[in-house]
Protein backbone atom coordinates (compact mmCIF):
# COMPACT_ATOMS: atom_id res chain seq x y z
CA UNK A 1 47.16 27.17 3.94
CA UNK A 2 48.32 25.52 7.23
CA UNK A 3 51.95 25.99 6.50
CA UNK A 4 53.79 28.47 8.94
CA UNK A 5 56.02 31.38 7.21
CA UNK A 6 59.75 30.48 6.17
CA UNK A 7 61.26 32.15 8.91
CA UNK A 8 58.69 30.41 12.04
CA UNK A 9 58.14 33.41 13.09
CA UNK A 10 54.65 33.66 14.98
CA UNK A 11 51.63 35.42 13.07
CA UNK A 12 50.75 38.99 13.36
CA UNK A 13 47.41 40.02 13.78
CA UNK A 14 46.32 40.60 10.36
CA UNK A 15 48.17 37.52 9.16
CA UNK A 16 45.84 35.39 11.57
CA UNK A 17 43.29 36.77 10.72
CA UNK A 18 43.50 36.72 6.89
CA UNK A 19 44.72 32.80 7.49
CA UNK A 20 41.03 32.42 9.83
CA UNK A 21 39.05 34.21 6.90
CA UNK A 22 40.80 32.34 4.06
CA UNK A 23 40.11 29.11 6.37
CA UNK A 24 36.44 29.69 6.62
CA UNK A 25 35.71 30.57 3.16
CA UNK A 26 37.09 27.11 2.09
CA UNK A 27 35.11 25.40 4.83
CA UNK A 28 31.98 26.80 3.22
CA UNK A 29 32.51 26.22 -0.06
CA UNK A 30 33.28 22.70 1.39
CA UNK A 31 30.48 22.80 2.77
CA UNK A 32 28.11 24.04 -0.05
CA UNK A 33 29.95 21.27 -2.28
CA UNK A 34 28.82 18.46 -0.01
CA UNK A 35 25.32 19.56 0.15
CA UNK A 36 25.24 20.25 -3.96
CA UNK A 37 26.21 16.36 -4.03
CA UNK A 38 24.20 15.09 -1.32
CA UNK A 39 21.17 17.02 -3.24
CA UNK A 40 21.62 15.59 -6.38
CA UNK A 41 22.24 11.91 -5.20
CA UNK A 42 18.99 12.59 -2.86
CA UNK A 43 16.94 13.70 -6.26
CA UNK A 44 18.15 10.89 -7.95
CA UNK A 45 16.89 8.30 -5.01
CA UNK A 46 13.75 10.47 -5.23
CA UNK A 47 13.30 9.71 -8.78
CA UNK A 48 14.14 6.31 -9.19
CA UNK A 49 12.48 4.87 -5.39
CA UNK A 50 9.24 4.38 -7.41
CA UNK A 51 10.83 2.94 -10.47
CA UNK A 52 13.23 0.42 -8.30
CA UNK A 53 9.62 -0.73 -6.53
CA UNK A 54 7.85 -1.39 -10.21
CA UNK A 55 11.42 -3.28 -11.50
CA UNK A 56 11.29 -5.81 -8.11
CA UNK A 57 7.65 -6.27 -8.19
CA UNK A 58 7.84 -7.47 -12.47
CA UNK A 59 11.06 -8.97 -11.69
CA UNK A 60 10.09 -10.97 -8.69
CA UNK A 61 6.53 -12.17 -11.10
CA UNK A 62 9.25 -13.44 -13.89
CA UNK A 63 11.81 -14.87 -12.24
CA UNK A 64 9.85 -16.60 -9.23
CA UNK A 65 7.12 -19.10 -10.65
CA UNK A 66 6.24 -19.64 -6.94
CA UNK A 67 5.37 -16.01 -6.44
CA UNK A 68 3.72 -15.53 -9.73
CA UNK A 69 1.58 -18.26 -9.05
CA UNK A 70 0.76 -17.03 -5.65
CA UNK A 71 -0.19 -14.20 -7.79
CA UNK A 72 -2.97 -15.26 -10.14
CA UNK A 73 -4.37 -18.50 -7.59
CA UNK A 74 -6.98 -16.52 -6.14
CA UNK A 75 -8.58 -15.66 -9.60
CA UNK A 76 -9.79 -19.07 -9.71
CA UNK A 77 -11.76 -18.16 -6.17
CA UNK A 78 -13.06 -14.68 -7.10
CA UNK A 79 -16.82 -15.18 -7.43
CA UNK A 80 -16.23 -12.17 -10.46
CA UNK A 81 -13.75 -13.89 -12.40
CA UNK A 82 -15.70 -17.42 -11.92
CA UNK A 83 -18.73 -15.43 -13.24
CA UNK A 84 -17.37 -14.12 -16.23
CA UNK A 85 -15.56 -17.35 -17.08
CA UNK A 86 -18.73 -19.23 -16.72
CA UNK A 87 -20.77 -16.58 -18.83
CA UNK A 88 -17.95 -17.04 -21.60
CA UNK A 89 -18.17 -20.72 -21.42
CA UNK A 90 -21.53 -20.75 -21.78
CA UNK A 91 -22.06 -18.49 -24.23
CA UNK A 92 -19.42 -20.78 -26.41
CA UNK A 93 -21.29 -23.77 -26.16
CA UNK A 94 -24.77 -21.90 -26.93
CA UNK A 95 -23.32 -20.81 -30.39
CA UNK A 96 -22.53 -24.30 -31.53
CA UNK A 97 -25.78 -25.49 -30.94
CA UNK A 98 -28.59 -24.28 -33.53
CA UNK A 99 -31.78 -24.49 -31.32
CA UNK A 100 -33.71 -23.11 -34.55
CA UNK A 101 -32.56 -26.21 -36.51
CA UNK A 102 -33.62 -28.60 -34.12
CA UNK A 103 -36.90 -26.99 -33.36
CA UNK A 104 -37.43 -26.78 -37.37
CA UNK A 105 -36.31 -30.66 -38.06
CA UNK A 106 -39.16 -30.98 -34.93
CA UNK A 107 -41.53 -29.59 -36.81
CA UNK A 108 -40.75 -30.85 -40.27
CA UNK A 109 -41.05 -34.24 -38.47
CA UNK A 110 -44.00 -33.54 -37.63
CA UNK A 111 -45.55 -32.39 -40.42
CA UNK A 112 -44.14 -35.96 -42.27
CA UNK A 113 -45.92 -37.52 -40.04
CA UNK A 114 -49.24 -35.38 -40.90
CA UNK A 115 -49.05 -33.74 -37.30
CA UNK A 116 -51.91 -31.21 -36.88
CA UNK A 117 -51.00 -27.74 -37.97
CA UNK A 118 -51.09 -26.68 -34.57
CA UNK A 119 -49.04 -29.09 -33.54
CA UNK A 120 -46.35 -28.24 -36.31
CA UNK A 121 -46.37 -25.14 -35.15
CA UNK A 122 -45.94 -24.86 -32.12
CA UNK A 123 -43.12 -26.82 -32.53
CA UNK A 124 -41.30 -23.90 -34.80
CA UNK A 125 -42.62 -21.36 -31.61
CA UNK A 126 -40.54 -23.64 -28.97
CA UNK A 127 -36.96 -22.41 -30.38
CA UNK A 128 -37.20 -19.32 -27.43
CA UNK A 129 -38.01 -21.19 -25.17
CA UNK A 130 -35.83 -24.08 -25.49
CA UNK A 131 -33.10 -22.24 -26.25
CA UNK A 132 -33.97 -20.46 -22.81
CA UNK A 133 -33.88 -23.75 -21.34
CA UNK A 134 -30.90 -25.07 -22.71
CA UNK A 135 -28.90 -22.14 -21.97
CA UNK A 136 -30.12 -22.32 -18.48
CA UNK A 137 -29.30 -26.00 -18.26
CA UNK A 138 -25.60 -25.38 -19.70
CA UNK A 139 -24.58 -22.26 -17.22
CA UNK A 140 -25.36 -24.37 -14.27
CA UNK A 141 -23.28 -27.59 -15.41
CA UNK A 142 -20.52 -24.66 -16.57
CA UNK A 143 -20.70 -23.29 -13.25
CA UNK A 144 -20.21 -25.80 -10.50
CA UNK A 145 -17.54 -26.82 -12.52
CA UNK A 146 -16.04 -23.73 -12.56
CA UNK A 147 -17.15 -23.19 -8.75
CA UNK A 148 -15.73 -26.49 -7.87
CA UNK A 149 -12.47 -27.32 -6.20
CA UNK A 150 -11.50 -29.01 -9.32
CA UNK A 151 -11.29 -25.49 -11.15
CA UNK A 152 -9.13 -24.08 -9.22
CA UNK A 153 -6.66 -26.80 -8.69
CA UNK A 154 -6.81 -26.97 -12.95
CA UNK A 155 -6.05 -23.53 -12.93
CA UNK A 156 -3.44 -22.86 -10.47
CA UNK A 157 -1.59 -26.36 -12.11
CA UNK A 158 -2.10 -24.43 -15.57
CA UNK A 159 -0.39 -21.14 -13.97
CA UNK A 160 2.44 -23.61 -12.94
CA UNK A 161 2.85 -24.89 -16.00
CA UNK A 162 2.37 -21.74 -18.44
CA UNK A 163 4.93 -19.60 -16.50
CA UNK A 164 7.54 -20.12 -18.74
CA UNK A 165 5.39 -18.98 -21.23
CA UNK A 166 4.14 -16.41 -19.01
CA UNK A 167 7.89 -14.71 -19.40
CA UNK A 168 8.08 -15.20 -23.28
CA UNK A 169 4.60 -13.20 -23.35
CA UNK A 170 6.61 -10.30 -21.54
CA UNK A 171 8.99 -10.54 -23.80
CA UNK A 172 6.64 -9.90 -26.55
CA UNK A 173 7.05 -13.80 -27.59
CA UNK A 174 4.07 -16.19 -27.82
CA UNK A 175 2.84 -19.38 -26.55
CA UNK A 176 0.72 -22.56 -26.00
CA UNK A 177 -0.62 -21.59 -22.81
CA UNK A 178 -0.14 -17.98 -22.59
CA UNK A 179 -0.53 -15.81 -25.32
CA UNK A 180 -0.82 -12.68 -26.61
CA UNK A 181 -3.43 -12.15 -28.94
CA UNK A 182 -3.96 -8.49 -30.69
CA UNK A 183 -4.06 -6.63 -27.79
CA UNK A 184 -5.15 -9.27 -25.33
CA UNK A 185 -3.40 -11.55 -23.09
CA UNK A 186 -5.45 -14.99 -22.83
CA UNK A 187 -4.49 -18.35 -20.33
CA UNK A 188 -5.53 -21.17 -22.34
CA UNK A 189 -8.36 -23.63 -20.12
CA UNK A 190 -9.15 -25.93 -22.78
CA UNK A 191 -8.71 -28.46 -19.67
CA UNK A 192 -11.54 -26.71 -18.01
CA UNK A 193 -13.53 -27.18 -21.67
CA UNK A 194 -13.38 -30.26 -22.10
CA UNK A 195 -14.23 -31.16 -18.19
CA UNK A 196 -17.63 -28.90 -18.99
CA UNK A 197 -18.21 -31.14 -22.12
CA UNK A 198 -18.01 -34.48 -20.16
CA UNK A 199 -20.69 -33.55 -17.60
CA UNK A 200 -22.95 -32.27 -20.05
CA UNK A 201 -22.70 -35.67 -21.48
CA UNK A 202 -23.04 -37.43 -18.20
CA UNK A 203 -26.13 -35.36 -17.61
CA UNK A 204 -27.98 -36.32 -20.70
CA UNK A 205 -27.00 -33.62 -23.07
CA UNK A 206 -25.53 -35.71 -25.63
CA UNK A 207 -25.57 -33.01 -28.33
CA UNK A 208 -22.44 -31.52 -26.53
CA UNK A 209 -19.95 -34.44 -27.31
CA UNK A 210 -20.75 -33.36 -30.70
CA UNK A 211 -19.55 -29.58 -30.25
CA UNK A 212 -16.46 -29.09 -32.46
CA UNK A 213 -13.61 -26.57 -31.61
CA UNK A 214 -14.96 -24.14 -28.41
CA UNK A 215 -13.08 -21.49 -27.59
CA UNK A 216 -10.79 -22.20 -24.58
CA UNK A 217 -8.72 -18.95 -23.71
CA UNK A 218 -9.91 -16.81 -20.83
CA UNK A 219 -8.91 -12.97 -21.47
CA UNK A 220 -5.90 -11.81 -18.41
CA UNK A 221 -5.48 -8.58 -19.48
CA UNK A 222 -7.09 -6.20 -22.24
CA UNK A 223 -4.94 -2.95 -23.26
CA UNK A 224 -4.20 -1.21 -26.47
CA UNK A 225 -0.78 -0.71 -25.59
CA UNK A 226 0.11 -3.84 -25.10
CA UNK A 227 3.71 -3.42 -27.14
CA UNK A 228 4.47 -0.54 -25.31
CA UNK A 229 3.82 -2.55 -21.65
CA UNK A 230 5.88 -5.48 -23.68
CA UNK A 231 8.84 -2.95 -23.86
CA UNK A 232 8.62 -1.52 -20.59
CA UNK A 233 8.29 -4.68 -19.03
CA UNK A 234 11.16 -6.18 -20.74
CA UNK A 235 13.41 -2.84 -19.69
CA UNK A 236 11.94 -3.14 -16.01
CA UNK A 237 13.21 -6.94 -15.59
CA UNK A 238 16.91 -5.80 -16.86
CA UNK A 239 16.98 -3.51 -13.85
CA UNK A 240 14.54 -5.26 -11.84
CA UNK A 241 17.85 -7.20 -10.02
CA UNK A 242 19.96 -4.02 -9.50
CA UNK A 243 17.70 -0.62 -9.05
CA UNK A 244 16.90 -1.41 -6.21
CA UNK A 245 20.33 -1.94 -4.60
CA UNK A 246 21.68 1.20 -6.81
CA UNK A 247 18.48 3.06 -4.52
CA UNK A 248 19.85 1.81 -1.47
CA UNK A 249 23.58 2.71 -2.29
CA UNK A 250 22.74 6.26 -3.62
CA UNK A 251 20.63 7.17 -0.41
CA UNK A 252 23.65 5.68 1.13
CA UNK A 253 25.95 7.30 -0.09
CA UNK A 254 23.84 11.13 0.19
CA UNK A 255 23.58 10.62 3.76
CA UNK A 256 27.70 9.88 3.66
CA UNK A 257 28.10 13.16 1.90
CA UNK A 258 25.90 15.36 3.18
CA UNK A 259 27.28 17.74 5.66
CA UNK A 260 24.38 16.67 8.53
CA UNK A 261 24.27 13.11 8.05
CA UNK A 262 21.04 13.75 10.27
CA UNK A 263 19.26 15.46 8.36
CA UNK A 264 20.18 13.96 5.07
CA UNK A 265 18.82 10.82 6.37
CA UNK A 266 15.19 12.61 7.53
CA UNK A 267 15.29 13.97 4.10
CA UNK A 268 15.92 10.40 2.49
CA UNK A 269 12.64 8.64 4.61
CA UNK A 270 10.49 11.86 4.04
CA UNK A 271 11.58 12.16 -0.10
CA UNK A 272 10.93 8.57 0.09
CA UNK A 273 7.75 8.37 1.50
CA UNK A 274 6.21 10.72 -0.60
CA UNK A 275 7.24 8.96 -3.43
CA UNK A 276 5.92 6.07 -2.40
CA UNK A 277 2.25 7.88 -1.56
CA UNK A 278 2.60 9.07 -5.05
CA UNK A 279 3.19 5.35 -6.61
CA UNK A 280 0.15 4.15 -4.64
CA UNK A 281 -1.86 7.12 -6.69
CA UNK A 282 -0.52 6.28 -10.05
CA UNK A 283 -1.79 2.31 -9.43
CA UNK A 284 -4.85 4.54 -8.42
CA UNK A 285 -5.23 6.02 -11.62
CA UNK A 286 -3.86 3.12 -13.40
CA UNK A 287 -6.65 1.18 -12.46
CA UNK A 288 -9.13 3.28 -13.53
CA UNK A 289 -7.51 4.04 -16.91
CA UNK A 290 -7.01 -0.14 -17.30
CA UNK A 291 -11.00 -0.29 -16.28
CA UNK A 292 -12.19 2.34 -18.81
CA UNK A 293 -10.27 1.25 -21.44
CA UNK A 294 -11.92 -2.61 -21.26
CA UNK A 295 -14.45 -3.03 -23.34
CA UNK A 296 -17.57 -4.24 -22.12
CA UNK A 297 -18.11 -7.26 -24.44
CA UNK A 298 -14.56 -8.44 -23.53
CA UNK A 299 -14.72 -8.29 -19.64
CA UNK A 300 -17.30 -7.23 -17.35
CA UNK A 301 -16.01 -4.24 -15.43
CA UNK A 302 -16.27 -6.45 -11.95
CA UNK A 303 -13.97 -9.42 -13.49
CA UNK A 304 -11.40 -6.20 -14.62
CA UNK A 305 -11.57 -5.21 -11.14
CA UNK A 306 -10.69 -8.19 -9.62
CA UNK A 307 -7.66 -9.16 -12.22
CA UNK A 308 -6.86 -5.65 -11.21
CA UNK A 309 -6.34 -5.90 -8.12
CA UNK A 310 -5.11 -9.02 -7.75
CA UNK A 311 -2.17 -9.28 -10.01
CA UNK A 312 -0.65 -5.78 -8.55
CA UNK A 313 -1.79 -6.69 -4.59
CA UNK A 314 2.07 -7.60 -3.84
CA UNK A 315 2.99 -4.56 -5.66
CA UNK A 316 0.89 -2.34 -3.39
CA UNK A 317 2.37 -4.89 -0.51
CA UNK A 318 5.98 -3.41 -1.86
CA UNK A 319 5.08 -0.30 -2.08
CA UNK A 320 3.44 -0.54 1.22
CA UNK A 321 6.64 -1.41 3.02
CA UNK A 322 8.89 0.81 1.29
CA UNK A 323 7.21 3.62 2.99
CA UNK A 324 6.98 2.15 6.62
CA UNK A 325 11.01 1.79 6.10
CA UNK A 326 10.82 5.44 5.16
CA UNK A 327 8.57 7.03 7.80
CA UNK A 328 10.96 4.65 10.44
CA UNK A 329 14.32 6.34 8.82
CA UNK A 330 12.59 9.90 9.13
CA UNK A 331 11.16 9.44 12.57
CA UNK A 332 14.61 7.97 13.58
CA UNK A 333 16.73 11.22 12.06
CA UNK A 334 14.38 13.68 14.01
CA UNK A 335 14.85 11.63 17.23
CA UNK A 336 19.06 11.80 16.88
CA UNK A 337 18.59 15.51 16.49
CA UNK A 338 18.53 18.56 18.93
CA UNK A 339 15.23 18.99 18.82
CA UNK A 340 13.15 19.54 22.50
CA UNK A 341 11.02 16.79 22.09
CA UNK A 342 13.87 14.33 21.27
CA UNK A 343 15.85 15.28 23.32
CA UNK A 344 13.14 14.61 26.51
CA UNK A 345 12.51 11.16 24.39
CA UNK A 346 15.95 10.32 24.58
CA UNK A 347 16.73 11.76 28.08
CA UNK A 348 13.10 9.53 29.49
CA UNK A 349 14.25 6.31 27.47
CA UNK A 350 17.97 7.05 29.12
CA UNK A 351 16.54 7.27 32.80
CA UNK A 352 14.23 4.26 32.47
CA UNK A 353 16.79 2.09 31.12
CA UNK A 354 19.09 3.14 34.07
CA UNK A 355 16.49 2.39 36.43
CA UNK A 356 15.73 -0.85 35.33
CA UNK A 357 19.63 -1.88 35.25
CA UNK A 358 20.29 -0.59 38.70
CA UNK A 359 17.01 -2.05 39.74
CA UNK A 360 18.51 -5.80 38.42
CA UNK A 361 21.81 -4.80 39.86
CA UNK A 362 20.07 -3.99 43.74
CA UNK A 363 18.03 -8.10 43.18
CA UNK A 364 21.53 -9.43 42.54
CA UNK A 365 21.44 -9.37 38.57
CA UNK A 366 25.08 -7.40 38.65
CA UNK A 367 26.53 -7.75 35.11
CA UNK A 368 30.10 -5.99 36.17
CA UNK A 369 32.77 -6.17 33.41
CA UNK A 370 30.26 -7.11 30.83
CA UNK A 371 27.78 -4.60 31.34
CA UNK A 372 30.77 -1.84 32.03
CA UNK A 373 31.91 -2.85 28.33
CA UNK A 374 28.48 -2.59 26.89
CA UNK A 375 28.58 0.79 28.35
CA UNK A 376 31.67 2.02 27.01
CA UNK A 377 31.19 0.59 24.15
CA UNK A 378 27.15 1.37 23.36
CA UNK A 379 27.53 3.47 19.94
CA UNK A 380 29.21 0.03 18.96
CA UNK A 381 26.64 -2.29 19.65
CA UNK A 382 23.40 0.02 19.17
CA UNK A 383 24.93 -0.14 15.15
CA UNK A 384 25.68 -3.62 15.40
CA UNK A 385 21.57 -4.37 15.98
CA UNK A 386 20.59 -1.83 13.73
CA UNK A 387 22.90 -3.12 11.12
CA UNK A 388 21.53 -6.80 12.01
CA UNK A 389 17.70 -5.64 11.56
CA UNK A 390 18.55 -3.84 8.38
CA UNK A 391 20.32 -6.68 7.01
CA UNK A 392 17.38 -9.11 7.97
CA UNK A 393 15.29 -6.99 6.12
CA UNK A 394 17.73 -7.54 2.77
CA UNK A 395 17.54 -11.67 3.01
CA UNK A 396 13.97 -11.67 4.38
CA UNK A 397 12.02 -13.09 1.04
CA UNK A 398 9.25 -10.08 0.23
CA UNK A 399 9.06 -8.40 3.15
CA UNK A 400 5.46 -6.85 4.23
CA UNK A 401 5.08 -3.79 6.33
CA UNK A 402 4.07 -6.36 8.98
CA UNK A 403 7.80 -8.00 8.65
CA UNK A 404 9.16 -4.21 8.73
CA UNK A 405 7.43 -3.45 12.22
CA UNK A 406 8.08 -7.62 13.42
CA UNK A 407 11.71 -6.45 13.13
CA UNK A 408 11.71 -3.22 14.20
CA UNK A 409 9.76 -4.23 17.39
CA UNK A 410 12.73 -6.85 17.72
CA UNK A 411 15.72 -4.10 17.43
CA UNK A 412 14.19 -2.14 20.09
CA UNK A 413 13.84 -5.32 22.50
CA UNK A 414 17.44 -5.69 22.06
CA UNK A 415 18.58 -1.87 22.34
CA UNK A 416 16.58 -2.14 25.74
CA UNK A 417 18.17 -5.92 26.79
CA UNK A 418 21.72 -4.19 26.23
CA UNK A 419 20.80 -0.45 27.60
CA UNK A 420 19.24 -2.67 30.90
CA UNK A 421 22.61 -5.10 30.80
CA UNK A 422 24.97 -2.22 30.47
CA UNK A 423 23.11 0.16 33.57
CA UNK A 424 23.56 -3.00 35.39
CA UNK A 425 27.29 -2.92 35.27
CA UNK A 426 27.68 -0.45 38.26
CA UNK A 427 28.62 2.53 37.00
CA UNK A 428 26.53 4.74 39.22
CA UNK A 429 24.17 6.96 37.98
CA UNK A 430 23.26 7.86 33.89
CA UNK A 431 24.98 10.07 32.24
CA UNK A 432 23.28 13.54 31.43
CA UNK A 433 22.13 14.06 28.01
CA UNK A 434 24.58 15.38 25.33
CA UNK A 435 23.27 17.49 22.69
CA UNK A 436 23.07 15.43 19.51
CA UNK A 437 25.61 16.34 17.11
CA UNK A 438 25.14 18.33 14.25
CA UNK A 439 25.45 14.87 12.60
């Protein structure tokens, strides 16, 4: 298309301009083939943003015991969960103890001994109330144990140890500790049990060294779909490692191809933001689905709640920061662009920068060759920082939203250091402000 004729004689008229219209029309369809690619890599980091968030947050719970006990320690502190755990315990001991038979044996005593009637019976009318008593009695031994700091130390040691089993129950395999049982998952606290047992003993209730097996699980997690979670969970931790980075490379590479690398990028942090607000509905609506489908002679609705909430609080805390990272990439696309308002941003941030570097240079805070070079040189090193703050954000363990704007904050100090170093150099006054290129 660029070659000249045979002959190198110059174009006539008509030949230029069939060579500028032939010219064009490939630049377009150029054009149109970039932003078809950039689109569909852009869906595609649409669709799979959310997914990439679920796969770190269940890959992160199975692969780091540290993090997955951080998870489930403050159960043990949840007055809800201590509530229901007591309520279970108690109710366990209650049904190994036959109140009836002891108040009958009472009275058949009696009546051996030719007790008055009366006597005999009101000794078969005392089962209520010592049952009542009993009962009483039991809960509050069950629950400063359970209350104690003893409980929770037993149960966050029992997390510790049971998180190897905690990944075979993922995996749809059972064990000791953890288990999955029908369509519950239950954490063993037979520890707990037996602790109960002891100071009902110390306190006088003998009868309870006598109890025979109690049982010692504590329900996690009630659903009728447990297989189904078993599968997904066991597809999400093969690309827990990887979807994310495959996220990160595809938005990558769609701002790379996209004709306006500009807007590609606001399109990224705006796709991905609204993904993310759409993830923190589904855990939403999740959580209500998880709360209606728990029976209420399983869990009360409060102890549901509170399991809830805790186990998917860092996956909110993910999601969280995902979308701070996107509204920053969005915000920072619209202030590159042409646009009035960035452009008097850009043009303010210019002149106070300037100001401040000439107003080192005048107090004798001259950077000369160095700050010349940062000037020459700025699209260089304002990359360089941005690159460092991204990559901070890639080894920092977990990030929060907090860590997001901690570093952010930090990029910006430096921009301004080097934008103050570089207008103290000497080079007179700013520059005017360029239009932003297209991209």
């Amino acid at each position: 298309m660029n070659a000249q004729p045979a002959d190198d004689r110059p174009l006539t008229s008509n030949e230029r301009e069939e060579y500028e219209r032939l010219r064009a029309h490939a630049a377009v369809r150029h054009r149109r083939l970039r932003t078809l690619g950039a689109s569909v890599l852009l869906l595609l980091v649409f669709v799979l943003a959310p997914v990439g968030v679920l796969a770190r947050w269940v890959n992160s719970q199975v692969t780091d015991a540290d993090r997955y006990v951080a998870t489930v320690a403050p159960l043990a502190s949840k007055p809800a969960i201590q509530n229901a755990v007591t309520d279970r315990l108690t109710d366990r001991v209650m049904d190994q103890i036959d109140v009836k038979k002891i108040t009958d044996e009472l009275a058949d005593t009696l009546a051996a001994d030719n007790a008055p009637p009366a006597a005999v019976q009101g000794a078969r009318l005392l089962t209520d109330p010592l049952k009542g008593a009993i009962n009483g009695f039991v809960h509050n031994v069950v629950h400063r144990v359970v209350t104690s700091d003893q409980f929770k130390t037993v149960w966050v040691d029992a997390n510790e140890r049971a998180h190897a089993a905690v990944v075979k129950v993922l995996t749809g395999q059972g064990s000791s500790a953890v288990q999955a049982k029908g369509d519950d998952i239950v954490l063993d606290i037979g520890t707990v049990v037996e602790n109960v047992q002891k100071r009902l003993v110390d306190a006088g209730f003998q009868q309870a060294a006598a109890i025979p097996q109690v049982d010692k699980s504590v329900v996690l997690v009630h659903t009728d779909k447990l297989n189904d979670a078993q599968e997904g969970m066991r597809l999400l931790d093969i690309v827990g490692t990887w979807l994310p980075v495959a996220v990160v490379v595809l938005a990558g590479a769609a701002i790379w191809l996209a004709p306006s690398h500009r807007v590609a990028l606001m399109a990224a942090g705006i796709g991905v933001a609204v993904m993310m607000v759409v993830l923190f509905v589904g855990l939403a609506v999740a959580r209500q689905i998880y709360l209606d489908s728990v029976p209420l002679g399983t869990q009360s609705p409060d102890a549901a709640a509170e399991i809830y909430d805790t186990l998917v609080r860092y996956l909110r805390q993910s999601t969280g920061t995902v979308l701070v990272i996107a509204v920053i990439a969005a915000v920072a696309g619209y202030l590159y662009g042409p646009g009035r308002g960035a452009r008097a941003l850009r043009s303010g941030a210019r002149r106070t920068v300037g100001a401040l570097g000439r107003a080192a240079a005048r107090e004798g805070m001259r950077t000369g060759q160095a700050g010349r070079w940062l000037d020459t040189h700025r699209r260089w090193t304002t990359g360089i920082v941005i690159g460092a703050g991204a990559l901070a954000l890639v080894i920092w363990n977990y990030p929060t939203a907090g860590a997001v704007a901690l570093v952010f904050g930090l990029v910006l100090l430096v921009l301004l250091i080097l934008g103050v170093l570089a207008a103290a150099g000497g080079n007179g006054p700013p520059r005017p402000e360029r239009p932003a290129a297209g991209h």
